[in-house]
Protein backbone atom coordinates (compact mmCIF):
# COMPACT_ATOMS: atom_id res chain seq x y z
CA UNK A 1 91.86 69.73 101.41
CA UNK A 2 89.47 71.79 103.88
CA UNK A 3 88.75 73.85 101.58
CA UNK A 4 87.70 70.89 98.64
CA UNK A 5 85.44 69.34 101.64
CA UNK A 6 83.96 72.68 101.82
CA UNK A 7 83.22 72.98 98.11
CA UNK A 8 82.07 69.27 97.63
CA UNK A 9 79.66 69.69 100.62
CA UNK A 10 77.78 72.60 99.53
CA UNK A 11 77.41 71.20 95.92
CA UNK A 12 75.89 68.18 97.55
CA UNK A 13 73.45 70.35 99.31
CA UNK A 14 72.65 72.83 96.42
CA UNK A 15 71.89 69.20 94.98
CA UNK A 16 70.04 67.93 97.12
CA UNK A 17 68.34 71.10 97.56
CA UNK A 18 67.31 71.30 93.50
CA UNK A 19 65.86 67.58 94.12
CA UNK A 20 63.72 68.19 97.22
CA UNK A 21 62.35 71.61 95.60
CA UNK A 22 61.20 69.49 92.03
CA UNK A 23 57.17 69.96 92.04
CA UNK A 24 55.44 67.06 90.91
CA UNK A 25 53.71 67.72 87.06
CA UNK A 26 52.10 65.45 84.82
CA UNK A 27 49.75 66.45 81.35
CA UNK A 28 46.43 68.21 82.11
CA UNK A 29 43.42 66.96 80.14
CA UNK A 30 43.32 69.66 77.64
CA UNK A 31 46.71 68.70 76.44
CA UNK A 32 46.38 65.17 76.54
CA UNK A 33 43.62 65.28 74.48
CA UNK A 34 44.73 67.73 71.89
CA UNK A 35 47.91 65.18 71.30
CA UNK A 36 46.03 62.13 71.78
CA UNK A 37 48.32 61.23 74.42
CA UNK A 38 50.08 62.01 77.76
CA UNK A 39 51.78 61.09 80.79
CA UNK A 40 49.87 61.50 84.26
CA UNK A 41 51.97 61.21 87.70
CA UNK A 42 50.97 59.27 90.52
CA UNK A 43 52.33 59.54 94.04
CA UNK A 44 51.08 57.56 97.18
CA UNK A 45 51.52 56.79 100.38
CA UNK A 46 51.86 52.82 100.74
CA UNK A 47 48.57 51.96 102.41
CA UNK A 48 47.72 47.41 103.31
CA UNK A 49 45.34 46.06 100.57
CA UNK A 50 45.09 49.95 98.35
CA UNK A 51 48.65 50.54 97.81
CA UNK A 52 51.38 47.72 98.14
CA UNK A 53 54.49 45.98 96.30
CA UNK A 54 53.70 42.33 95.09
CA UNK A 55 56.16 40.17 95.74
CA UNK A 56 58.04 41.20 92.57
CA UNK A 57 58.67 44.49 93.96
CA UNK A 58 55.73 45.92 91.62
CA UNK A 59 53.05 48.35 92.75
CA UNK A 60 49.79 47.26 93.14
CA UNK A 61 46.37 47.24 95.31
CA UNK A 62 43.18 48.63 95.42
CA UNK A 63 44.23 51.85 93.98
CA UNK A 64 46.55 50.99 91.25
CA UNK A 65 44.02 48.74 90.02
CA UNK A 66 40.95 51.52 90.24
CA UNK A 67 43.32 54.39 88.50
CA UNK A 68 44.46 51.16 85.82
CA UNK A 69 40.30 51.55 84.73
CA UNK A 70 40.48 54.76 84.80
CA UNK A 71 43.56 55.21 82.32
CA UNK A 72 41.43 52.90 80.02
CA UNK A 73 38.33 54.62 80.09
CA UNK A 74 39.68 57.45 79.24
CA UNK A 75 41.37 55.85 75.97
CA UNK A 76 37.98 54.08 74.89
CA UNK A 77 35.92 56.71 75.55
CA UNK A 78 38.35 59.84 75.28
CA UNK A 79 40.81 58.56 72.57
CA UNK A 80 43.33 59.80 74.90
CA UNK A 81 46.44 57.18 75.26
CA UNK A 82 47.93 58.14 78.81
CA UNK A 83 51.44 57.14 80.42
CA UNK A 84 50.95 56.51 84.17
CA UNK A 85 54.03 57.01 85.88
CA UNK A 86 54.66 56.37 89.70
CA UNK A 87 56.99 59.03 91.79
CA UNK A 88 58.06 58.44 95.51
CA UNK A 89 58.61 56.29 97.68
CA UNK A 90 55.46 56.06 99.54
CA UNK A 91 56.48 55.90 103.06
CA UNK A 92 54.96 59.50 104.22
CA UNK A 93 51.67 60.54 104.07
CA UNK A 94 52.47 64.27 104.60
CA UNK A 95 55.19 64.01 101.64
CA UNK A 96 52.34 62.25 99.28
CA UNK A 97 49.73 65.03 100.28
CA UNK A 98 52.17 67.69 100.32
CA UNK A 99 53.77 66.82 96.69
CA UNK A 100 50.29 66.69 95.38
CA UNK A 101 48.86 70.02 97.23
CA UNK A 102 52.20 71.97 95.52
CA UNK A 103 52.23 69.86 92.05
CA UNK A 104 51.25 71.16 88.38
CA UNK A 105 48.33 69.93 86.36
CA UNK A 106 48.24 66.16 85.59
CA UNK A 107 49.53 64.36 89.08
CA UNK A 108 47.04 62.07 91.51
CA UNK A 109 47.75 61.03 95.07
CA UNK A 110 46.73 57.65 95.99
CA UNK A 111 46.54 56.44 99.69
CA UNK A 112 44.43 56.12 102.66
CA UNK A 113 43.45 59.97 101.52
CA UNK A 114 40.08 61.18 103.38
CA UNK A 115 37.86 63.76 102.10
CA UNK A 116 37.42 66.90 104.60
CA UNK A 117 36.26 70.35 104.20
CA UNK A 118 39.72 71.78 105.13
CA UNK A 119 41.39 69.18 102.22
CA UNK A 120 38.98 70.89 99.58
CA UNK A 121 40.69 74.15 100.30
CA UNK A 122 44.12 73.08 99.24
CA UNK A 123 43.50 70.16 97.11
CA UNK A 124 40.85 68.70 94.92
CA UNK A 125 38.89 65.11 95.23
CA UNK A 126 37.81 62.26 93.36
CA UNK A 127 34.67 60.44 93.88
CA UNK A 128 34.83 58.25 97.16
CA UNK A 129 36.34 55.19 95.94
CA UNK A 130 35.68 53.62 99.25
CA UNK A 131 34.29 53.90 102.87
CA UNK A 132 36.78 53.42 105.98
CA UNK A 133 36.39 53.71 109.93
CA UNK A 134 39.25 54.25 112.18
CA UNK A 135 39.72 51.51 114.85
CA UNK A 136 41.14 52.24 118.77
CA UNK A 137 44.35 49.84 119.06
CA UNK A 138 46.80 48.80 121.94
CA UNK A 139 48.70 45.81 122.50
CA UNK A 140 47.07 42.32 122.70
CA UNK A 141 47.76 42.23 126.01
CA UNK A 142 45.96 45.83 127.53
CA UNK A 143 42.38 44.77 128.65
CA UNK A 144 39.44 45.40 126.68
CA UNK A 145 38.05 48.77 126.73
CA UNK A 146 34.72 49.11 128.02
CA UNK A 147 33.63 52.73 127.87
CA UNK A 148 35.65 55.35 127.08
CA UNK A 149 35.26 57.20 129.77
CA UNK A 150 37.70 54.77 131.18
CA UNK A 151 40.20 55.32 129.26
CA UNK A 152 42.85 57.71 131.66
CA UNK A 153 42.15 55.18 134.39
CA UNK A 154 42.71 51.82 132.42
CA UNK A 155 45.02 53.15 130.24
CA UNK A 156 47.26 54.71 133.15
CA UNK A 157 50.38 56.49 132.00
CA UNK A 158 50.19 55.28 128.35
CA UNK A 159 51.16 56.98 125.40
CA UNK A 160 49.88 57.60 121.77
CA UNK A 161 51.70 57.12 118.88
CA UNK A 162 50.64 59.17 115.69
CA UNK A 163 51.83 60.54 112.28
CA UNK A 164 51.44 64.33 111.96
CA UNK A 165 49.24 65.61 109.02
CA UNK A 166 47.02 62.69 109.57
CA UNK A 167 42.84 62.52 110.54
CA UNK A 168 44.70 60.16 113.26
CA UNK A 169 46.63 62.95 114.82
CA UNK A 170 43.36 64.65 115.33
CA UNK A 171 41.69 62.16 116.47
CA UNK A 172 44.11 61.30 118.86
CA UNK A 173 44.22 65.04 120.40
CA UNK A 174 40.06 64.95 120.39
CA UNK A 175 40.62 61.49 122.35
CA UNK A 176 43.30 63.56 124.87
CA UNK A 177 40.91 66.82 125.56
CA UNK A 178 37.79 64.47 125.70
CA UNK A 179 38.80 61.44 128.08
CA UNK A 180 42.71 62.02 129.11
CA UNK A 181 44.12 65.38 129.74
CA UNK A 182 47.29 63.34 131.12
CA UNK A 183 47.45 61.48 127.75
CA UNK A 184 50.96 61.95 126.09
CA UNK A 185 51.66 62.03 122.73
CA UNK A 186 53.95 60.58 120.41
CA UNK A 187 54.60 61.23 116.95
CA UNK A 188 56.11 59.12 113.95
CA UNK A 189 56.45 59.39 110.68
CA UNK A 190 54.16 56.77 109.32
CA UNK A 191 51.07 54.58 109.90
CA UNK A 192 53.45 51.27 109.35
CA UNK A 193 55.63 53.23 112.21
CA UNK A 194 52.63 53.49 114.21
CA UNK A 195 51.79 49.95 114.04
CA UNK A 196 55.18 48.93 115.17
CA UNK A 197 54.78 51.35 118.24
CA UNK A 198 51.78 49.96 119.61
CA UNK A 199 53.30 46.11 118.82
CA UNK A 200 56.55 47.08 120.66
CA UNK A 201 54.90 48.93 123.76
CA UNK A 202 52.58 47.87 125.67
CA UNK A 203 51.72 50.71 127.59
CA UNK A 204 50.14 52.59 123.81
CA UNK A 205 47.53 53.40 122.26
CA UNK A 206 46.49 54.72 118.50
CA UNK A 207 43.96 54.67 115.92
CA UNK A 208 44.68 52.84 112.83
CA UNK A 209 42.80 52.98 109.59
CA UNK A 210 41.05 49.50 109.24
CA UNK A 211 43.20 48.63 106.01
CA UNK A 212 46.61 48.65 108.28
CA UNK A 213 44.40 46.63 111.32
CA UNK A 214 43.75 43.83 109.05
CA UNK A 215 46.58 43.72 107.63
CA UNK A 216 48.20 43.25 111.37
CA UNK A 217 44.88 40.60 112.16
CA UNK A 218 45.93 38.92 108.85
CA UNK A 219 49.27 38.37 109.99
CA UNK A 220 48.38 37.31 113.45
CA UNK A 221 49.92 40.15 115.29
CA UNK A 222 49.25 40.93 119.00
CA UNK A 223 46.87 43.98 118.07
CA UNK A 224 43.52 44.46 119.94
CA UNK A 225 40.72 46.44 118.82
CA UNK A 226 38.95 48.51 121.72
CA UNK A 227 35.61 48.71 119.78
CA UNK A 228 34.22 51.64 121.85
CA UNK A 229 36.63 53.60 120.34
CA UNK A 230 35.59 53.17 116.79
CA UNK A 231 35.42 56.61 115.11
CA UNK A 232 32.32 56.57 112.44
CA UNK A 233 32.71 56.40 108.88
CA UNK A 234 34.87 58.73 106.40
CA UNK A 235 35.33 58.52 102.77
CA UNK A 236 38.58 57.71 100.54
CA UNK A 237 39.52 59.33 97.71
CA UNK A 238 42.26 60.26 95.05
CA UNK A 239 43.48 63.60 94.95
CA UNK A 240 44.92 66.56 92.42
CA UNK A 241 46.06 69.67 92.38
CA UNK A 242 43.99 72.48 92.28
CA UNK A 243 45.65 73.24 88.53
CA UNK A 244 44.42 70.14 87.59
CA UNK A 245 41.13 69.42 85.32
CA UNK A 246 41.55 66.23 85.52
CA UNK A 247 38.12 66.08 87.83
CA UNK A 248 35.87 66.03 85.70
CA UNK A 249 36.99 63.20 84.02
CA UNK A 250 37.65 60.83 87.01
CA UNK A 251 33.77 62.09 87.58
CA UNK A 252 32.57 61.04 84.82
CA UNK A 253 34.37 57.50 85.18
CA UNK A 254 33.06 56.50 88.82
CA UNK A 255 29.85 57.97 87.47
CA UNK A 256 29.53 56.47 84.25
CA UNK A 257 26.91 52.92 83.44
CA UNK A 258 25.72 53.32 86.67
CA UNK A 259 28.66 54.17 88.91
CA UNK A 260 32.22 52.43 88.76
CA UNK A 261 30.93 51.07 92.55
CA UNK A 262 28.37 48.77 91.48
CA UNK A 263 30.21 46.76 88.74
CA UNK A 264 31.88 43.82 89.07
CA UNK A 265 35.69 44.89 88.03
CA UNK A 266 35.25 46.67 91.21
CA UNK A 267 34.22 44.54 94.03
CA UNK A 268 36.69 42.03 92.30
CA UNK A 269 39.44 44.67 93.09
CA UNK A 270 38.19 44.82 96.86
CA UNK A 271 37.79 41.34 96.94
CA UNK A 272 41.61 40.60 95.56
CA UNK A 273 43.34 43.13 97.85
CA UNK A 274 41.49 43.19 101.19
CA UNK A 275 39.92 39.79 101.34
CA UNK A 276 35.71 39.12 101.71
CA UNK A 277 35.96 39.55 105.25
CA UNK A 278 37.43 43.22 105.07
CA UNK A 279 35.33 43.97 102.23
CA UNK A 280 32.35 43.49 104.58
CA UNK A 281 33.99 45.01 107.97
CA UNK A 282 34.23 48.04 105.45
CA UNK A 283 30.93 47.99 104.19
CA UNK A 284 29.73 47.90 107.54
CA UNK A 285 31.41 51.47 107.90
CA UNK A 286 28.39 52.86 105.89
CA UNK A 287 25.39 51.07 107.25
């Protein structure tokens, strides 16, 4: 019997194992567009307002709708009849990032994804499809931050909460060497998990991206904004693997009539998922 628990175990691991190790792939352009068809793989990290379920349980937001234009430009304009199929389960920014940076040819990673120099080197970019700022957040109840050169004294024996991989983290560590040596640091696994953190403790601190800190404001959670602590503007975008040429193409599409930004299928999108008032705290972000 020992011996069967043995055996049963280690084919569950060499399972599990042959799951984990799966690289993402999905049809390069080329191919697509020699059949006249293909199937391209998106995988995200769930992000308020860009990528969300419905109440159905369906996949939608700012990004779903974006990459939906982009499958049908590149039918009407490509002839090219694409399958867009969604894989993960969105709750890890590393694992979205990660399963795009070691995926094959046709696969995009949607999310709260900025563009930096050190991204470019593993990973390729979009377009921005839209500006954000990251906001400093504690508890409702912390008092409001005036400078931040107050920070280790008014924030006495607090700790930050962050998600590894993230612009967060590092903003978070630039925070700790610049204002609060003392400053310890937390990590979690998530931006949701982050949130919760600073709701549940009120001796925290973070940055969150603006999409998750209206989503809290919507709700009516006890989140305050320390607006000294804004960090200045960064761009979103979608991502592929370097073995993709898919880039081009998604070039060509936010570039195309004038640039995808200034039509009105777009700013309904923003409008629909983050509400008038976000869409002009965000807009603000590039002024």
């Amino acid at each position: 019997m020992k011996l069967l628990k043995i055996t049963l175990l280690f084919i569950f691991l060499l399972s599990n194992i042959s799951v984990f190790s799966q690289r993402l792939s999905g049809d390069n352009y080329a191919t697509a567009k020699a059949a006249g068809n293909g199937t391209v793989t998106f995988t995200y990290v769930e992000t308020p307002g860009f990528v969300y379920k419905d109440q159905s349980g369906k996949l939608t937001g700012v990004c779903v709708d974006i990459m939906n234009d982009f499958i049908q430009y590149v039918k009407q304009n490509h002839g090219i009849n694409l399958n867009a199929r969604f894989l993960g389960n969105g709750s890890s920014f590393s694992a979205m990032y990660n399963g795009v940076k070691n995926a094959k040819n046709g696969v995009f990673g949607l999310g709260n994804i900025t563009v930096t120099e050190a991204r470019k080197s593993e990973i390729l970019f979009s377009p921005s499809f839209i500006t954000n700022f990251a906001i400093l957040v504690t508890h409702s109840s912390v008092p409001t931050l005036g400078s931040m050169s107050e920070i280790s004294q008014k924030f006495n024996g607090f700790t930050a909460y962050t998600a590894k991989g993230t612009l967060n983290e590092k903003r978070i560590n630039n925070l700790k060497s610049d204002y609060y040596p003392d400053l310890k640091i937390s990590y979690v696994n998530s931006s949701p998990a982050v949130l919760d953190k600073i709701l549940s403790d009120k001796k925290s601190l973070s940055y969150l991206d603006l999409a998750f800190y209206l989503a809290a404001v919507k709700e009516r959670k006890p989140l305050k904004r320390h607006q000294v602590g804004d960090e200045g503007s960064e761009e979103f975008a979608f991502v592929m693997p370097k073995s993709s040429d898919w880039q081009p193409i998604i070039e060509e599409f936010f570039n195309a009539n004038g640039g995808y930004k200034n039509t009105t299928e777009y700013k309904k999108i923003l409008v629909d998922h983050l509400g008038l008032s976000a869409v002009k705290l965000l807009d603000s972000a590039s002024e």
